[in-house]
C-alpha atoms as a PDB file:
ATOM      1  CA  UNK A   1     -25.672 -62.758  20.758  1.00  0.00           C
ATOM      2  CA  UNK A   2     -27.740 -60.414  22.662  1.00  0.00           C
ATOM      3  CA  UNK A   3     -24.495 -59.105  24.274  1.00  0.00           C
ATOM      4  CA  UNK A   4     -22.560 -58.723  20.193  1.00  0.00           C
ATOM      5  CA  UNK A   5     -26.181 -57.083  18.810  1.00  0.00           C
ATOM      6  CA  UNK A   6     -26.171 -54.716  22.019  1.00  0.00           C
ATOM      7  CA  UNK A   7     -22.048 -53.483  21.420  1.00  0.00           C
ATOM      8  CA  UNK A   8     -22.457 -53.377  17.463  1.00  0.00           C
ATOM      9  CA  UNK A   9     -25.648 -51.126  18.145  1.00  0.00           C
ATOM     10  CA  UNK A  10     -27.535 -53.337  16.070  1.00  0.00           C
ATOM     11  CA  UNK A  11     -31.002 -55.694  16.674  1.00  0.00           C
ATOM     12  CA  UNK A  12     -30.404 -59.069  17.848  1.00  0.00           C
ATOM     13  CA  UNK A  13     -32.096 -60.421  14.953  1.00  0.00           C
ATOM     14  CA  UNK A  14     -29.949 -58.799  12.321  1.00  0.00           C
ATOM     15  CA  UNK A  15     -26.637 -60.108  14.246  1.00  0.00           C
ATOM     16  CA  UNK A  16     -28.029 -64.083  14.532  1.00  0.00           C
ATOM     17  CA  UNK A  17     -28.674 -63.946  10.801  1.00  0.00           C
ATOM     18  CA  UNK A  18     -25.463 -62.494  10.108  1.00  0.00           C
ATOM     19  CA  UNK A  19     -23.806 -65.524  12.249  1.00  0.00           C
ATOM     20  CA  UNK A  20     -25.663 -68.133  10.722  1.00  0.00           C
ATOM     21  CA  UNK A  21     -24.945 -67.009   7.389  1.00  0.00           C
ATOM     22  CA  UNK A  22     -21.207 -67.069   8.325  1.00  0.00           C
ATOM     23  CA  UNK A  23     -21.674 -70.730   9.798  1.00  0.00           C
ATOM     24  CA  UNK A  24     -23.147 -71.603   6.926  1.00  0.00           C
ATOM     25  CA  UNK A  25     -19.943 -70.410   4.792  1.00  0.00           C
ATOM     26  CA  UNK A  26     -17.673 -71.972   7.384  1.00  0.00           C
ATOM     27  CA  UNK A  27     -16.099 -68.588   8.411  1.00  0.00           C
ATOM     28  CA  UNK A  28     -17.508 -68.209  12.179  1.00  0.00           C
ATOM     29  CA  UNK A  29     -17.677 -71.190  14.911  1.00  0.00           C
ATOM     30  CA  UNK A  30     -20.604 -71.283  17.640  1.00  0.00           C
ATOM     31  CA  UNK A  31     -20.574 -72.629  21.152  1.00  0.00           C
ATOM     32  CA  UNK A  32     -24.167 -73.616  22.673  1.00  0.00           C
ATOM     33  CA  UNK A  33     -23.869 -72.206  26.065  1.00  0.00           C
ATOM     34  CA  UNK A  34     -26.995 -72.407  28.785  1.00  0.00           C
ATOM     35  CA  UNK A  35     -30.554 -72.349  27.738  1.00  0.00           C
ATOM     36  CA  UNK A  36     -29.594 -73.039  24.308  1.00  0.00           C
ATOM     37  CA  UNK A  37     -28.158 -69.781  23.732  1.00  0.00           C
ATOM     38  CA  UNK A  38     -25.126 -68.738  21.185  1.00  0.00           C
ATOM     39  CA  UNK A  39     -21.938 -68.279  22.194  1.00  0.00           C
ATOM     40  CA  UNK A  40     -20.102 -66.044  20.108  1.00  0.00           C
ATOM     41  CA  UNK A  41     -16.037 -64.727  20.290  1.00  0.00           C
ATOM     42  CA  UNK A  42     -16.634 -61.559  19.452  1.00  0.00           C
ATOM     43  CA  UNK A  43     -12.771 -61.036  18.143  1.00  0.00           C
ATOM     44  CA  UNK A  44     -13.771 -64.084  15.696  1.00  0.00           C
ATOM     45  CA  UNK A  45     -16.883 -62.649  14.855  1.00  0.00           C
ATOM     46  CA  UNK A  46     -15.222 -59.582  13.747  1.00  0.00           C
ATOM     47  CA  UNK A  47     -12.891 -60.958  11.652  1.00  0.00           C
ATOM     48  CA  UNK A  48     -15.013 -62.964   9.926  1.00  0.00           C
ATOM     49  CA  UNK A  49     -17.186 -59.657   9.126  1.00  0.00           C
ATOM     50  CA  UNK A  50     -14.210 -58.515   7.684  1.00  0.00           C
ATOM     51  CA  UNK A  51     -13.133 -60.882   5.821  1.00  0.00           C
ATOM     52  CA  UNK A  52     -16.428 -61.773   4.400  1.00  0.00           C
ATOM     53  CA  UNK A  53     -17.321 -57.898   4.547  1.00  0.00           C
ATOM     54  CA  UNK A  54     -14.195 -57.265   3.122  1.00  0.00           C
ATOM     55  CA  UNK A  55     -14.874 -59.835   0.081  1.00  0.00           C
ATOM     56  CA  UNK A  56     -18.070 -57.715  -0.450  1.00  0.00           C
ATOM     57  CA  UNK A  57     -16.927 -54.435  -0.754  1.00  0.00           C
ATOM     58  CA  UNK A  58     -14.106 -55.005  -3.057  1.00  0.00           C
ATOM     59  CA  UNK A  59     -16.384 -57.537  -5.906  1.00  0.00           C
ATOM     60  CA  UNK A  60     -18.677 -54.157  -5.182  1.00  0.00           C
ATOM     61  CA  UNK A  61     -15.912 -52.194  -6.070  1.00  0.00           C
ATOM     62  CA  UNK A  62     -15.955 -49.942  -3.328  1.00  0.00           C
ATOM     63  CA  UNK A  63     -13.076 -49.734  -0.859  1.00  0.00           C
ATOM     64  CA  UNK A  64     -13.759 -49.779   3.252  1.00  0.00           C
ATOM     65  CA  UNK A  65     -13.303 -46.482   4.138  1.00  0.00           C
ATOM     66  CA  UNK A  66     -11.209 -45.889   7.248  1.00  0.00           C
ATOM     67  CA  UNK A  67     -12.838 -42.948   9.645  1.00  0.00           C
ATOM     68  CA  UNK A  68     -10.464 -41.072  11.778  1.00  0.00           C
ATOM     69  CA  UNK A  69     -10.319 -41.630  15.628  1.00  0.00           C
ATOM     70  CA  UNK A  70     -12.646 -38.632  17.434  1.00  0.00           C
ATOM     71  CA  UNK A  71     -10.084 -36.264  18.655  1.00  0.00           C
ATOM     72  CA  UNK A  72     -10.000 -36.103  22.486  1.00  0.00           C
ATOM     73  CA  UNK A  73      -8.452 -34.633  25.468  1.00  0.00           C
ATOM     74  CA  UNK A  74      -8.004 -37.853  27.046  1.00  0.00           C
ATOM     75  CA  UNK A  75      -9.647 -37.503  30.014  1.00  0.00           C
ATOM     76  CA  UNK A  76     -13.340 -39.417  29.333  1.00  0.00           C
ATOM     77  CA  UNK A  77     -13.302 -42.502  31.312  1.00  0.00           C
ATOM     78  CA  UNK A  78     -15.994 -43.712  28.651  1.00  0.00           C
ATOM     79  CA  UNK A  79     -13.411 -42.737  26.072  1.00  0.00           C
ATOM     80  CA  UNK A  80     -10.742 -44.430  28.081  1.00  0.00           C
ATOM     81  CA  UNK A  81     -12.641 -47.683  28.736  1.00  0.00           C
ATOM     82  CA  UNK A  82     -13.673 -48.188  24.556  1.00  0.00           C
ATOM     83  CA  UNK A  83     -10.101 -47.396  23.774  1.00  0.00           C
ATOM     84  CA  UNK A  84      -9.074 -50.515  26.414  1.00  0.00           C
ATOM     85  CA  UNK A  85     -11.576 -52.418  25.220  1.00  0.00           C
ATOM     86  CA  UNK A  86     -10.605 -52.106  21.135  1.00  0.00           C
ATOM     87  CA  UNK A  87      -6.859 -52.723  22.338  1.00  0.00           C
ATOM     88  CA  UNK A  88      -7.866 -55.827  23.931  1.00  0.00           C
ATOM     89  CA  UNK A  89     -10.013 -56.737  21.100  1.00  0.00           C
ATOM     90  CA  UNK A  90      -7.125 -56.009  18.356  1.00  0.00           C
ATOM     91  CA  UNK A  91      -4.938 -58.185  20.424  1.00  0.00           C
ATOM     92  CA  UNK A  92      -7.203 -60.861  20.414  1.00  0.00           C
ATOM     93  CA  UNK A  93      -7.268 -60.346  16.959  1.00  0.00           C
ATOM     94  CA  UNK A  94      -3.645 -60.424  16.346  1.00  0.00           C
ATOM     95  CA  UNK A  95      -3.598 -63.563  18.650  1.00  0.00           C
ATOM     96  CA  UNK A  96      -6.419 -65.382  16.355  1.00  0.00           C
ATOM     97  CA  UNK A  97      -4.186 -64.394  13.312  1.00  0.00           C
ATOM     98  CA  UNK A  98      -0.541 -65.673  15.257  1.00  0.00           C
ATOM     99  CA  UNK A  99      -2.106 -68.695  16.138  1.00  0.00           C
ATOM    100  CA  UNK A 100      -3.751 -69.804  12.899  1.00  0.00           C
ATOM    101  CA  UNK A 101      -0.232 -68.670  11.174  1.00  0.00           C
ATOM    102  CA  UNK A 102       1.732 -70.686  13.677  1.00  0.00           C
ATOM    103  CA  UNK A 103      -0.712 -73.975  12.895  1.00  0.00           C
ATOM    104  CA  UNK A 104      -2.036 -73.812  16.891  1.00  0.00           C
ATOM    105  CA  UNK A 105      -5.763 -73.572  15.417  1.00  0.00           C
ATOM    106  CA  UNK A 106      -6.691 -75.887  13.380  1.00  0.00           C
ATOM    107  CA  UNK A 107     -10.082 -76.809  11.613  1.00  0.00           C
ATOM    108  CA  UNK A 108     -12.819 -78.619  13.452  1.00  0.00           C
ATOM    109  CA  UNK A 109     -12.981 -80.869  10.629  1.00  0.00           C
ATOM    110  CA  UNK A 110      -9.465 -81.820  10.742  1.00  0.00           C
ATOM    111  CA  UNK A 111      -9.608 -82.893  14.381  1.00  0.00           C
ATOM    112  CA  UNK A 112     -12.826 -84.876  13.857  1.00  0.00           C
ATOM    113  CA  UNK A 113     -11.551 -86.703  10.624  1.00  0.00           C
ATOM    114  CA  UNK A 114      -8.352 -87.815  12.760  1.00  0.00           C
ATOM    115  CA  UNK A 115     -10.480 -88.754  16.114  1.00  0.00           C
ATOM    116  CA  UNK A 116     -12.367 -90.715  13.462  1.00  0.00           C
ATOM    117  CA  UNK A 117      -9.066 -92.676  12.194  1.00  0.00           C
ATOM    118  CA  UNK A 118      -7.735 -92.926  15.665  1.00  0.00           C
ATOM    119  CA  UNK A 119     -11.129 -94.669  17.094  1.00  0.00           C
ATOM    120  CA  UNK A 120     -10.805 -96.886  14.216  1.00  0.00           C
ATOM    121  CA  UNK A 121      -7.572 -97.902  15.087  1.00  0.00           C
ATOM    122  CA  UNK A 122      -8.487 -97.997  18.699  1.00  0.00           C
ATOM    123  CA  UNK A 123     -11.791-100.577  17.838  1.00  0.00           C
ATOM    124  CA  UNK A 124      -9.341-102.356  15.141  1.00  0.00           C
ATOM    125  CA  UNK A 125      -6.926-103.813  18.230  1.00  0.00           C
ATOM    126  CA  UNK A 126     -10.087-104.226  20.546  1.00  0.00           C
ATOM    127  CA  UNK A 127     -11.878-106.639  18.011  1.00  0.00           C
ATOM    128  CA  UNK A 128      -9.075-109.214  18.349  1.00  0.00           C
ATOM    129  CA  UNK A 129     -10.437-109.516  22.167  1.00  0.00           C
ATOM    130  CA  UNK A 130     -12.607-112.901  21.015  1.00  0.00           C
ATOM    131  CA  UNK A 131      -9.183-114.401  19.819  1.00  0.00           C
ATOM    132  CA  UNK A 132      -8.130-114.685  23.539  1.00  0.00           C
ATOM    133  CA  UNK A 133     -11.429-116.334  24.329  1.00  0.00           C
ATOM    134  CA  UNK A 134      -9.216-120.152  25.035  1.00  0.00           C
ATOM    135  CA  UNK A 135      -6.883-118.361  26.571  1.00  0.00           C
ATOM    136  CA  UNK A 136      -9.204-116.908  29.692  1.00  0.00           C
ATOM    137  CA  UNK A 137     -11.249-120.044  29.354  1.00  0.00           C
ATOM    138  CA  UNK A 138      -8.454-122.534  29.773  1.00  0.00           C
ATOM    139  CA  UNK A 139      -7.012-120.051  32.783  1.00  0.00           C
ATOM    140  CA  UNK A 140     -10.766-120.372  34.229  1.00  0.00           C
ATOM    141  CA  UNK A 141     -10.452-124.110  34.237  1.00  0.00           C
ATOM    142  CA  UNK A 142      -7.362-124.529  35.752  1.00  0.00           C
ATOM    143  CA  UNK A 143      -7.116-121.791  38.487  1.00  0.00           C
ATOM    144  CA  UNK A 144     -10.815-120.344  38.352  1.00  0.00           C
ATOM    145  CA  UNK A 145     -11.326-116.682  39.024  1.00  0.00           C
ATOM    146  CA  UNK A 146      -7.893-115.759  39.853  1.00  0.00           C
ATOM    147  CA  UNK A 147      -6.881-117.353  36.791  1.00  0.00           C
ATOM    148  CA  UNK A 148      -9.140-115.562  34.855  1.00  0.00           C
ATOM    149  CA  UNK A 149      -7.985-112.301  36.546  1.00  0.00           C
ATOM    150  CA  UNK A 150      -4.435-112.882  36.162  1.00  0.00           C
ATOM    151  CA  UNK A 151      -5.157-113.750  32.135  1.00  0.00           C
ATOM    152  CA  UNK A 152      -7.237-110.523  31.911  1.00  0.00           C
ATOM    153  CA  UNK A 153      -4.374-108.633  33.081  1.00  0.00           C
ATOM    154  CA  UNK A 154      -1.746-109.994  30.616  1.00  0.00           C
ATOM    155  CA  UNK A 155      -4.717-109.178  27.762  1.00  0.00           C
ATOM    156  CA  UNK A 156      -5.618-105.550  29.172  1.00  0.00           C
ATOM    157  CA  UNK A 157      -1.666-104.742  29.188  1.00  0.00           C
ATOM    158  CA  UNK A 158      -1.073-106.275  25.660  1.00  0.00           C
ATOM    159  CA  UNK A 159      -4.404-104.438  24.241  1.00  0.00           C
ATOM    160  CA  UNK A 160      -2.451-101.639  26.203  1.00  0.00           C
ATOM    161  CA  UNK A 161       0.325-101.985  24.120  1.00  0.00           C
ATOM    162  CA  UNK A 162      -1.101-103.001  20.427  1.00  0.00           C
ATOM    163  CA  UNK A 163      -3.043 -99.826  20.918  1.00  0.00           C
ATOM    164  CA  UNK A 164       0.011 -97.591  21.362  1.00  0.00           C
ATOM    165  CA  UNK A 165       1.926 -99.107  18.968  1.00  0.00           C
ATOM    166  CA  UNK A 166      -0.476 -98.095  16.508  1.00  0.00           C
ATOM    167  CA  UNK A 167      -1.362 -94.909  17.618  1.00  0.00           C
ATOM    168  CA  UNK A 168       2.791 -94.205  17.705  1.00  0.00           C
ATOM    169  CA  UNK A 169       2.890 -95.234  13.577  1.00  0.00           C
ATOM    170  CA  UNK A 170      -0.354 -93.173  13.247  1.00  0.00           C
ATOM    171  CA  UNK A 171       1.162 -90.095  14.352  1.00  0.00           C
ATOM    172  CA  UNK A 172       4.565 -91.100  12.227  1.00  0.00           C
ATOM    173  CA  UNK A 173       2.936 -92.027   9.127  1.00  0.00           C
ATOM    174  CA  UNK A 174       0.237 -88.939   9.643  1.00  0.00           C
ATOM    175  CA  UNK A 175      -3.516 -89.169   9.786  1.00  0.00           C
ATOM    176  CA  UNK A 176      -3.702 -89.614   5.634  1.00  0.00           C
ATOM    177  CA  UNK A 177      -1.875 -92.709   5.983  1.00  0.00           C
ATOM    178  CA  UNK A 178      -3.501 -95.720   4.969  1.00  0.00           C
ATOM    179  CA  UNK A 179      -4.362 -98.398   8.082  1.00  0.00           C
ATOM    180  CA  UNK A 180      -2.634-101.713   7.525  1.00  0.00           C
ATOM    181  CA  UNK A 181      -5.718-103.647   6.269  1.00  0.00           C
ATOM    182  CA  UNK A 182      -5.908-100.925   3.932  1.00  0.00           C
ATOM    183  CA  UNK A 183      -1.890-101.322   2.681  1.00  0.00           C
ATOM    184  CA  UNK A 184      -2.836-105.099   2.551  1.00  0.00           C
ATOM    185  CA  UNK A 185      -6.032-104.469  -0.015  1.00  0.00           C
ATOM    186  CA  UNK A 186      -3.913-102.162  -2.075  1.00  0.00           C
ATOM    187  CA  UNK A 187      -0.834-105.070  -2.559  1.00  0.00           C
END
């Protein structure tokens, strides 16, 4: 943040409340990098100030006024390195817009709602584990530990392959799909 507050020419303090107010509406996303510190992109940042800043000005009525470029003979190196530096920055712009266009970003939310469903499934074929409990028990008896370990393999490939088969109808059916115990309640 100190970095952002430094390049907008503003105080720190006035940049971290303008990024948690724009948390807070869901429009800007943090990292927490060392020490605790905030870890802003600064092409995100920007475009959430514009849209947001954007929403502003036009319920205030008043239009965002475009200032011409400074007119220059080309040859400041200062001049030279801003202008690289807003190209960059417009293309990472353009690249946040492609992206989110082109479905390759995707909310946070979304991706933690179907982690949820998929651990669900996940735990849903691991709690049938206790159903194999005569099976590794009557392997124990008759051959002992090899027994056992040849039993465990046969249950850690078949919990192997209950847990892809319904991860592979999760990601046919889609995340808002019901889960089968739900189907069943619904019948």
């Amino acid at each position: 943040m100190s970095d952002l507050a430094r390049q907008k020419g503003v105080d720190k303090a006035a940049v971290s409340r303008r990024i948690s107010r724009l948390e807070s509406l869901g429009s800007l996303e943090t990292r927490t990098g060392a020490r605790g510190t905030k870890l802003v992109n600064i092409a995100a940042y920007d475009r959430a100030v514009g849209e947001t800043g954007d929403a502003i000005r036009t319920m205030n009525g008043a239009g965002a006024t475009q200032q011409p470029p400074p007119s220059s003979n080309g040859s400041d190196p200062i001049l030279a390195r801003e202008q690289a530096r807003r190209t960059a920055y417009q293309a990472d712009i353009a690249k946040l817009d492609l992206d989110e266009r082109l479905k390759k970003l995707l909310p946070v939310d979304d991706i933690a709602a179907a982690i949820g469903i998929c651990a669900e499934r996940i735990v849903r074929v691991l709690d049938q584990l206790p159903s194999r409990a005569d099976e590794l028990a009557s392997a124990v008896g008759k051959d002992g530990a090899p027994g056992a370990r040849a039993v465990l393999k046969i249950v850690a490939r078949d919990l192997r392959s209950a847990i892809e088969r319904e991860l592979r109808k999760l990601a046919e059916t889609g995340v808002n799909a019901p889960a089968p115990d739900e189907e069943a309640d619904a019948a």
